[in-house]
Protein backbone atom coordinates (compact mmCIF):
# COMPACT_ATOMS: atom_id res chain seq x y z
CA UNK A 1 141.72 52.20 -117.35
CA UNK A 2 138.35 51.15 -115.88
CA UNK A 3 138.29 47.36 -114.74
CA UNK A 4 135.09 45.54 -116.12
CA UNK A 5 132.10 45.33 -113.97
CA UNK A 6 132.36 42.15 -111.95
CA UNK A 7 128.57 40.44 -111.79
CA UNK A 8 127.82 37.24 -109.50
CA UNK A 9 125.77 35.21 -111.33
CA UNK A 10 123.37 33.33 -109.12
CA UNK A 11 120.93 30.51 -109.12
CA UNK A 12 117.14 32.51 -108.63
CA UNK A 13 114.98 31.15 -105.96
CA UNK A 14 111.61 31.88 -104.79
CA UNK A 15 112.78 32.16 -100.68
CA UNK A 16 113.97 35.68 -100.38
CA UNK A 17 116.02 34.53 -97.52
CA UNK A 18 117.84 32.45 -100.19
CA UNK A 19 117.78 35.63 -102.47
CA UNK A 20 119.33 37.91 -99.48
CA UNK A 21 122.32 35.60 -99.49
CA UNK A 22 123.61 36.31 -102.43
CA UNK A 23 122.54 40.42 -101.83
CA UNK A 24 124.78 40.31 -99.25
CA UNK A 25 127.89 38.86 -100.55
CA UNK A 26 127.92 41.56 -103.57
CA UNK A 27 126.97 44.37 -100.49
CA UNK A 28 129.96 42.79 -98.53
CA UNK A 29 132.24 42.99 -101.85
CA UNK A 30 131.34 46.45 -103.30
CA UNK A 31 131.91 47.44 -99.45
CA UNK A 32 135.93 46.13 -99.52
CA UNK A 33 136.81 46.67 -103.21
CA UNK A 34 134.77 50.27 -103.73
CA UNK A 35 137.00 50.55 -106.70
CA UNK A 36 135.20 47.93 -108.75
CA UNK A 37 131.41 48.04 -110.16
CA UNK A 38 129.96 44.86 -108.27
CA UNK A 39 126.24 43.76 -109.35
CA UNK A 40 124.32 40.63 -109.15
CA UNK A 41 122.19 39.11 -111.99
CA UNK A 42 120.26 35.36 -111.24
CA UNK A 43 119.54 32.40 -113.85
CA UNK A 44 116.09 31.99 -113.25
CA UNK A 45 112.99 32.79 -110.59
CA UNK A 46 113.96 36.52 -109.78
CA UNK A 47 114.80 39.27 -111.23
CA UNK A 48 117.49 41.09 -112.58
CA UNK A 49 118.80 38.60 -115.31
CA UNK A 50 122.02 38.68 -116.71
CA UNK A 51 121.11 40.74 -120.13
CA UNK A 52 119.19 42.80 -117.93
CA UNK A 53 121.85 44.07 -115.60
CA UNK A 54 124.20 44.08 -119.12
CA UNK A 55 122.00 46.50 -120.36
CA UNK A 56 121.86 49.02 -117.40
CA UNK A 57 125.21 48.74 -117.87
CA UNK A 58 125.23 49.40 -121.43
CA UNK A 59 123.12 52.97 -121.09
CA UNK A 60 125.80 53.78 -118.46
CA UNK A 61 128.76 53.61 -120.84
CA UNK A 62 130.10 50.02 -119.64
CA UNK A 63 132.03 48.06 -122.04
CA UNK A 64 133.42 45.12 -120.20
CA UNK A 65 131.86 42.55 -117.65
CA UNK A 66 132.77 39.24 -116.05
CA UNK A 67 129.92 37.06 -114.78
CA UNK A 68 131.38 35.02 -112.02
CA UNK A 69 129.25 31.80 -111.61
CA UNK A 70 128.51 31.17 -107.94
CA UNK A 71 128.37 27.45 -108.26
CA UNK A 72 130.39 25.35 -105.59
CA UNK A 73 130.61 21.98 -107.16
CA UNK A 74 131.29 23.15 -110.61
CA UNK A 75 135.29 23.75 -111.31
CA UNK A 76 135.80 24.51 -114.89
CA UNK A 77 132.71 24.39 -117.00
CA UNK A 78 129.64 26.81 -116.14
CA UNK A 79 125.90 25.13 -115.94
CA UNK A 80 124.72 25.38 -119.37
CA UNK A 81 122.07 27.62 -118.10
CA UNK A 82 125.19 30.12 -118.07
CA UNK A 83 126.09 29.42 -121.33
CA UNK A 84 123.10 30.18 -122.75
CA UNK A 85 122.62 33.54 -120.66
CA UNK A 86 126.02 34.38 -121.97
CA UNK A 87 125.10 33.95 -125.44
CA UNK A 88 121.98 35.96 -125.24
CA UNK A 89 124.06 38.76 -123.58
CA UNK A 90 126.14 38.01 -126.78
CA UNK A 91 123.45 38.95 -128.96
CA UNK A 92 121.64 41.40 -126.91
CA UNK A 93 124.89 43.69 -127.09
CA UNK A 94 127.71 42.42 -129.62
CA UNK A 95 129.29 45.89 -128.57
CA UNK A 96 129.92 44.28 -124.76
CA UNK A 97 132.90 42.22 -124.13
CA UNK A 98 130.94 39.74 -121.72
CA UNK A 99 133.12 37.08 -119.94
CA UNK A 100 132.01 34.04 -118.13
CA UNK A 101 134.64 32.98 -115.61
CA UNK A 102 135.32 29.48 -113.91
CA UNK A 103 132.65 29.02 -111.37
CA UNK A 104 133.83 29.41 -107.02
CA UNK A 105 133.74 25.94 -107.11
CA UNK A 106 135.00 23.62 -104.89
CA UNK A 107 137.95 25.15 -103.12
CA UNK A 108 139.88 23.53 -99.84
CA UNK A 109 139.13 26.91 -98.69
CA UNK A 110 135.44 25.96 -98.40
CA UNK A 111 136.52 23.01 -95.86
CA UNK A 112 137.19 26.07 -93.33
CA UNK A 113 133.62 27.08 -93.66
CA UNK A 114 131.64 23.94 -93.67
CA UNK A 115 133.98 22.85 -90.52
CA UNK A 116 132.53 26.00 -88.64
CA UNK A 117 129.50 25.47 -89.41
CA UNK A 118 129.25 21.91 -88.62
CA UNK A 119 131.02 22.83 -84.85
CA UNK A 120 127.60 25.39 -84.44
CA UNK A 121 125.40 22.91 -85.62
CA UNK A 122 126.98 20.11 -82.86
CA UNK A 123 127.30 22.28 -80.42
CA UNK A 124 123.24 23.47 -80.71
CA UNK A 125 121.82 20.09 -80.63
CA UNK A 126 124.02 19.00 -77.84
CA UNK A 127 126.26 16.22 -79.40
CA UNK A 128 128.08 14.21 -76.92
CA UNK A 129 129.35 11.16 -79.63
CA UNK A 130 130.34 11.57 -83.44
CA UNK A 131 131.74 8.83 -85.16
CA UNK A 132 131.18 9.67 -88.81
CA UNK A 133 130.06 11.99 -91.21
CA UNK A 134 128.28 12.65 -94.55
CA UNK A 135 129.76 15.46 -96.90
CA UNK A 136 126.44 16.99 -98.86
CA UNK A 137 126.41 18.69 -102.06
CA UNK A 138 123.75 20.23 -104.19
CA UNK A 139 125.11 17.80 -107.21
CA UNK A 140 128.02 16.54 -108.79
CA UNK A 141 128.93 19.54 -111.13
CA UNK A 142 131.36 19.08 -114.08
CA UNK A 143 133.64 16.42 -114.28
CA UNK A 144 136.79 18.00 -112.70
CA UNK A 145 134.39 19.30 -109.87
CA UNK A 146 132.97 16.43 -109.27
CA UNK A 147 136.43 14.71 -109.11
CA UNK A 148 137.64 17.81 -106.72
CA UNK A 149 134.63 17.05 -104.45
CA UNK A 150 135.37 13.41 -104.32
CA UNK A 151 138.75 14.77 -103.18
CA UNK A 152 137.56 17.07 -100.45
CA UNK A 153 135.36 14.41 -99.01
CA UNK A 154 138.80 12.54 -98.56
CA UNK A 155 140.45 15.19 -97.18
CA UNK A 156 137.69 15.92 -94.95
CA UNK A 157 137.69 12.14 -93.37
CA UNK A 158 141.63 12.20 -93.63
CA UNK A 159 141.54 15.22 -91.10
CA UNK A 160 138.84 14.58 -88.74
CA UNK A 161 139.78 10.74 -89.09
CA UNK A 162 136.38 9.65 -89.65
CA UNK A 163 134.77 7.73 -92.10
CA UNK A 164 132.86 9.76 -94.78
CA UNK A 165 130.34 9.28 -97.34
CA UNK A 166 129.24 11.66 -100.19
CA UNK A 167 125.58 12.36 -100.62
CA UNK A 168 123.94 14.58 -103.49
CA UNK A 169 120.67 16.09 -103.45
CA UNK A 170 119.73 16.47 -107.44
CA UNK A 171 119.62 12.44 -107.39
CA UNK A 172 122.57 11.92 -109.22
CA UNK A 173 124.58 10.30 -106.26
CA UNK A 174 123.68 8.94 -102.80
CA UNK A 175 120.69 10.40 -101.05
CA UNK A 176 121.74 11.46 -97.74
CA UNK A 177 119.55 8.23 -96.31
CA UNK A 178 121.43 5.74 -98.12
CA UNK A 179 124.68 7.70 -97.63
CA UNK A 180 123.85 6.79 -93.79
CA UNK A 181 122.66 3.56 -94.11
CA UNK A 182 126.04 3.07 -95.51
CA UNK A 183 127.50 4.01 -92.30
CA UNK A 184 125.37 2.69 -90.00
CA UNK A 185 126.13 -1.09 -92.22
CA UNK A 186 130.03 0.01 -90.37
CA UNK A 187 128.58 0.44 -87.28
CA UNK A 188 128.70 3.82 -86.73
CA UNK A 189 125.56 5.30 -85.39
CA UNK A 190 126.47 9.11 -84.21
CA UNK A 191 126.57 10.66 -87.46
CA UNK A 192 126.12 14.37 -88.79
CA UNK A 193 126.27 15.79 -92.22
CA UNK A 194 128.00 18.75 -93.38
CA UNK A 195 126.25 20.73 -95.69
CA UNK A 196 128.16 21.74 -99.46
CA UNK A 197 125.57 24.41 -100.07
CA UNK A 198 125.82 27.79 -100.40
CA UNK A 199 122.26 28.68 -99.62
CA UNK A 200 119.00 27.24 -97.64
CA UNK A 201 117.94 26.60 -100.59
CA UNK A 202 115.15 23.76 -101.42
CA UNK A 203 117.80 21.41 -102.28
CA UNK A 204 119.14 21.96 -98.58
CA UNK A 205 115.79 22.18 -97.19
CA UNK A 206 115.29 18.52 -98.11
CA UNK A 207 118.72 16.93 -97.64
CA UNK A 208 118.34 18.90 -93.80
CA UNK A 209 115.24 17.15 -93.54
CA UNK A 210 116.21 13.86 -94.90
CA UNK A 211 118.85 13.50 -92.97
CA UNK A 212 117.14 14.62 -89.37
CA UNK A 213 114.45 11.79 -90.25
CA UNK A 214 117.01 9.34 -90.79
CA UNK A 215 118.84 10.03 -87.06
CA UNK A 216 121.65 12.30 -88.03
CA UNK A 217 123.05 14.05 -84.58
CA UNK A 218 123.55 17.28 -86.63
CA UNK A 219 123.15 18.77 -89.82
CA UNK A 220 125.15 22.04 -90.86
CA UNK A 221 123.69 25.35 -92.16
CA UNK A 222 125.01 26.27 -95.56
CA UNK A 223 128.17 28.42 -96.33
CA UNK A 224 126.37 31.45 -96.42
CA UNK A 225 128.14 34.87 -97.25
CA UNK A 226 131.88 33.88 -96.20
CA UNK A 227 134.79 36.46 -96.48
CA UNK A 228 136.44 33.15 -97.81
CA UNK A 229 134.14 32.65 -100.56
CA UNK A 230 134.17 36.82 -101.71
CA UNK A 231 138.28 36.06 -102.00
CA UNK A 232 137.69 33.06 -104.21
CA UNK A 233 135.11 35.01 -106.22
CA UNK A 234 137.81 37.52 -107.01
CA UNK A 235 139.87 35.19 -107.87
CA UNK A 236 137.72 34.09 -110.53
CA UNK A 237 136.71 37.63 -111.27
CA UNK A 238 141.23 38.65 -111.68
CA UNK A 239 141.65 35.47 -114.11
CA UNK A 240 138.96 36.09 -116.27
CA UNK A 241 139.92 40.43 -116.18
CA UNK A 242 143.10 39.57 -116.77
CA UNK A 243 142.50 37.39 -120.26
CA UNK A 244 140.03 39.94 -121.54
CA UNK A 245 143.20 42.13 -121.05
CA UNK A 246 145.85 39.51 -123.14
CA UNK A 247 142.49 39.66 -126.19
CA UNK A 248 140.50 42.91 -126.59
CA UNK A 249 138.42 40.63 -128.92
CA UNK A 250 136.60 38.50 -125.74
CA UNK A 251 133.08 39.71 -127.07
CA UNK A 252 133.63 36.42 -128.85
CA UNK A 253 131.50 34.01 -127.24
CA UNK A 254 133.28 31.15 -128.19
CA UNK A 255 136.87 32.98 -126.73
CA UNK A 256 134.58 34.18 -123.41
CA UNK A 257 134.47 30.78 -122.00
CA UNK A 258 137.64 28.79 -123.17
CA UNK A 259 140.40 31.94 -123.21
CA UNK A 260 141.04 31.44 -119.32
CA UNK A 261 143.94 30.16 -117.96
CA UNK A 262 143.32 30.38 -114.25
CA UNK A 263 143.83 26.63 -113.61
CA UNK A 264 146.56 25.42 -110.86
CA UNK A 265 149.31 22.70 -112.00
CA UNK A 266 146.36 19.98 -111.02
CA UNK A 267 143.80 21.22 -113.15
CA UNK A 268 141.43 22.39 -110.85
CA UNK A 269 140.86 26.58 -110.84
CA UNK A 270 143.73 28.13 -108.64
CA UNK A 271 142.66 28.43 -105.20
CA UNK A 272 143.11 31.52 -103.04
CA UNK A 273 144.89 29.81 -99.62
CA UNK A 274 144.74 26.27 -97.59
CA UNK A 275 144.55 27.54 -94.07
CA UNK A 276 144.54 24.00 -91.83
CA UNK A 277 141.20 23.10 -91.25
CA UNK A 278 139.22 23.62 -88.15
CA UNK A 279 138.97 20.41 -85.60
CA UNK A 280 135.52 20.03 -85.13
């Protein structure tokens, strides 16, 4: 039996170094799991959307696909751009048994990554002194992910014992600049922000340049394309296979985004591992 063609389903973006990003994790995946059918489709900006990679599909003989969300601070519920790409998928091709898994979302495994990064970034511009941090997100997702990145903030400062503060660059949190006057209130003045983002995307571009104005010591690069973040995509990817296994009738749009049951005993989406974090 074929598996269904796994598609990442991106956020479009007029940078093409953004764009190459997400290029390279589905090269990077087809690459270790040649047995699966990996493409990429984006929301918006670029080229090919989600009906139009279903389609291709279609004329090839396809019959089964799971978009996999590549959000980070969404946990359960995909942006209802998403939704409504699903349902015009839906009735582009009632024939197609189109899935919409939970999104990567945000994942202690992610901590391993940002950690790394946030070492490179310290060690390029020299840091001799940091005494707190800022943990930086595109925005605050769904509920459960923004209570899961309220928890990784925690876990962050519980680690590194430092004192952290959560900053969101859509405006619906903390700016990075208050997030550090916040800190600098405490007394701490040798602060750096790790970067939540997945991409340089303009959301990153202006949190990175935010926070340099305001005196941070460092700021991190995004995630990038992280081996840890293709295992959590398949994750997503076996849950979502797996239920359109347990009902043949998926092509449902209403059972496509509720018929999961990939969630861990704590509600959030199971995670792949919880390596110890890097010391930065």
């Amino acid at each position: 039996m074929t598996a269904p063609v796994l598609i990442l389903l991106a956020e479009g973006a007029t940078n093409p170094r953004v764009v190459e990003v997400f290029h390279d994790l589905r090269k990077q995946m087809q690459l270790q799991r040649p047995e699966l059918s990996v493409h990429l489709a984006f929301l918006d900006h670029c080229p090919p959307s989600g009906p139009q990679v279903v389609s291709t599909l279609a004329s090839r003989g396809r019959k089964e696909v799971v978009f996999v969300p590549m959000a980070l601070t969404r946990a359960v519920d995909p942006a209802p751009a998403a939704q409504k790409m699903l349902e015009a998928v839906h009735k582009a091709h009632p024939d197609i048994a189109a899935s919409l898994a939970h999104p990567v979302g945000p994942s202690t495994e992610l901590l391993n990554i940002l950690d790394l990064r946030l070492r490179n970034a310290l060690s390029a511009s020299h840091a001799v002194e940091l005494n707190a941090l800022v943990f930086a997100t595109p925005d605050t997702g769904d509920v459960r992910g923004a209570a899961l990145l309220a928890r990784r903030a925690r876990q962050w400062a519980s680690h590194h014992k430092l004192p952290i503060t959560m900053a969101c660059a859509d405006g619906s949190g903390n700016s990075v600049a208050a997030a550090m006057m916040s800190l600098r209130d405490q007394g701490r003045r040798a602060i750096a922000v790790g970067s939540f983002f997945l991409t340089a995307d303009d959301n990153y571009l202006a949190v990175a340049e935010e926070a340099l104005e305001a005196g941070a010591v460092a700021v991190s690069a995004p995630l990038g394309a992280d081996d840890h973040i293709i295992d959590l995509v398949m994750a997503r990817y076996a849950f979502a296979a797996m239920a359109m296994l347990d009902d043949p009738a998926l092509s449902d749009e209403d059972d496509s985004t509720t018929g999961q049951s990939e969630e861990s005993d704590h509600g959030a989406p199971a995670e792949v591992a919880t390596p110890k974090l890097v010391a930065i």
